[in-house]
Protein backbone atom coordinates (compact mmCIF):
# COMPACT_ATOMS: atom_id res chain seq x y z
CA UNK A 1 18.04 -15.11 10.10
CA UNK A 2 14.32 -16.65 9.55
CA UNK A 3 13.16 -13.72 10.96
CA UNK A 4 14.97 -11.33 8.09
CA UNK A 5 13.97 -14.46 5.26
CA UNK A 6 10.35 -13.91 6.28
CA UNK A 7 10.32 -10.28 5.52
CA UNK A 8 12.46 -10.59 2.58
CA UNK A 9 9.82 -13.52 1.18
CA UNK A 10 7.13 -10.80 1.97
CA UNK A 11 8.80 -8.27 0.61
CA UNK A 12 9.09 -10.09 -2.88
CA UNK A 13 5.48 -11.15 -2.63
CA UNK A 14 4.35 -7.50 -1.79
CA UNK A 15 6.47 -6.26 -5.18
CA UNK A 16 4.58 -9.41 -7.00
CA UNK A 17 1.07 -8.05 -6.30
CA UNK A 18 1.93 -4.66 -6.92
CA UNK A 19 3.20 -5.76 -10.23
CA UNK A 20 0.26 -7.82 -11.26
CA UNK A 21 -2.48 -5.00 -10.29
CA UNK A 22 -0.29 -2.43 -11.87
CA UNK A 23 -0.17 -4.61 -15.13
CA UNK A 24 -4.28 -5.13 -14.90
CA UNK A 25 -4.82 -1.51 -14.67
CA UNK A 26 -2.63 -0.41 -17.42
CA UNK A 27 -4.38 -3.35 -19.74
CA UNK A 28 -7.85 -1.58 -18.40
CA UNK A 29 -7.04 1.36 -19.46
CA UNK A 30 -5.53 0.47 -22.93
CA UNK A 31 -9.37 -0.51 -23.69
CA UNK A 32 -10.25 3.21 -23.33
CA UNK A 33 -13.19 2.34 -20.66
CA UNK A 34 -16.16 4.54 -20.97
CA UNK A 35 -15.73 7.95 -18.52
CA UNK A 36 -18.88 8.94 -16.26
CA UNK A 37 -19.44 12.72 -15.74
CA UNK A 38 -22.33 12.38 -13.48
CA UNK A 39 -24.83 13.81 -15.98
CA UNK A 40 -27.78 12.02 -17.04
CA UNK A 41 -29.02 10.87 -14.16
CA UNK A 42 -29.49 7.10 -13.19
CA UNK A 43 -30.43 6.27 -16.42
CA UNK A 44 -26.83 7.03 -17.49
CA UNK A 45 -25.24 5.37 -14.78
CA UNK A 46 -26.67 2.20 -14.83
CA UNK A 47 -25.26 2.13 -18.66
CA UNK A 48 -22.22 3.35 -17.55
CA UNK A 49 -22.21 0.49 -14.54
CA UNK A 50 -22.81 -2.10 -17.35
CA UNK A 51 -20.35 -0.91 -19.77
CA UNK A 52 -17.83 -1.21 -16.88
CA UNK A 53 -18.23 -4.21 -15.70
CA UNK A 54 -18.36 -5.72 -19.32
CA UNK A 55 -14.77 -3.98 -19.59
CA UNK A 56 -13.75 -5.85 -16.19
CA UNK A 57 -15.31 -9.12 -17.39
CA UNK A 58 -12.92 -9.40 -19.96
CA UNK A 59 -9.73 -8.89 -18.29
CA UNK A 60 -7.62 -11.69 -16.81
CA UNK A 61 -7.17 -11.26 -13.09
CA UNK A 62 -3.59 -11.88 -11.35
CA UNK A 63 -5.01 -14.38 -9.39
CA UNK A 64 -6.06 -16.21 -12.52
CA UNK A 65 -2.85 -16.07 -13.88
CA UNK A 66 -0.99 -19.70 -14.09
């Protein structure tokens, strides 16, 4: 029996996680992030890099979630 509670327990936990990423991606993608192509050479991606990781900065990780 503690061996079919354990897996149950990580089970739940496993659905839990899935959940909360599944939740941060949809919010990350409701903020219409910017799309790369791979034209404009490094110039363009290092905006690109920045703009995405100003999108990231303002979302509220699962982990941070209380």
């Amino acid at each position: 029996q503690t061996n079919a509670k354990t897996q149950r327990d990580l089970e739940k936990r496993e659905r839990e996680v899935l959940a909360a990423g599944t939740r941060v991606l949809t919010s990350f993608n409701n903020q219409n992030p910017p799309k790369f192509r791979g034209d404009g050479g490094l110039a363009a991606a290092d905006l690109w890099l920045q703009a995405m990781e100003k999108k990231l900065g303002g979302l509220q990780k699962p982990w941070q979630r209380r």
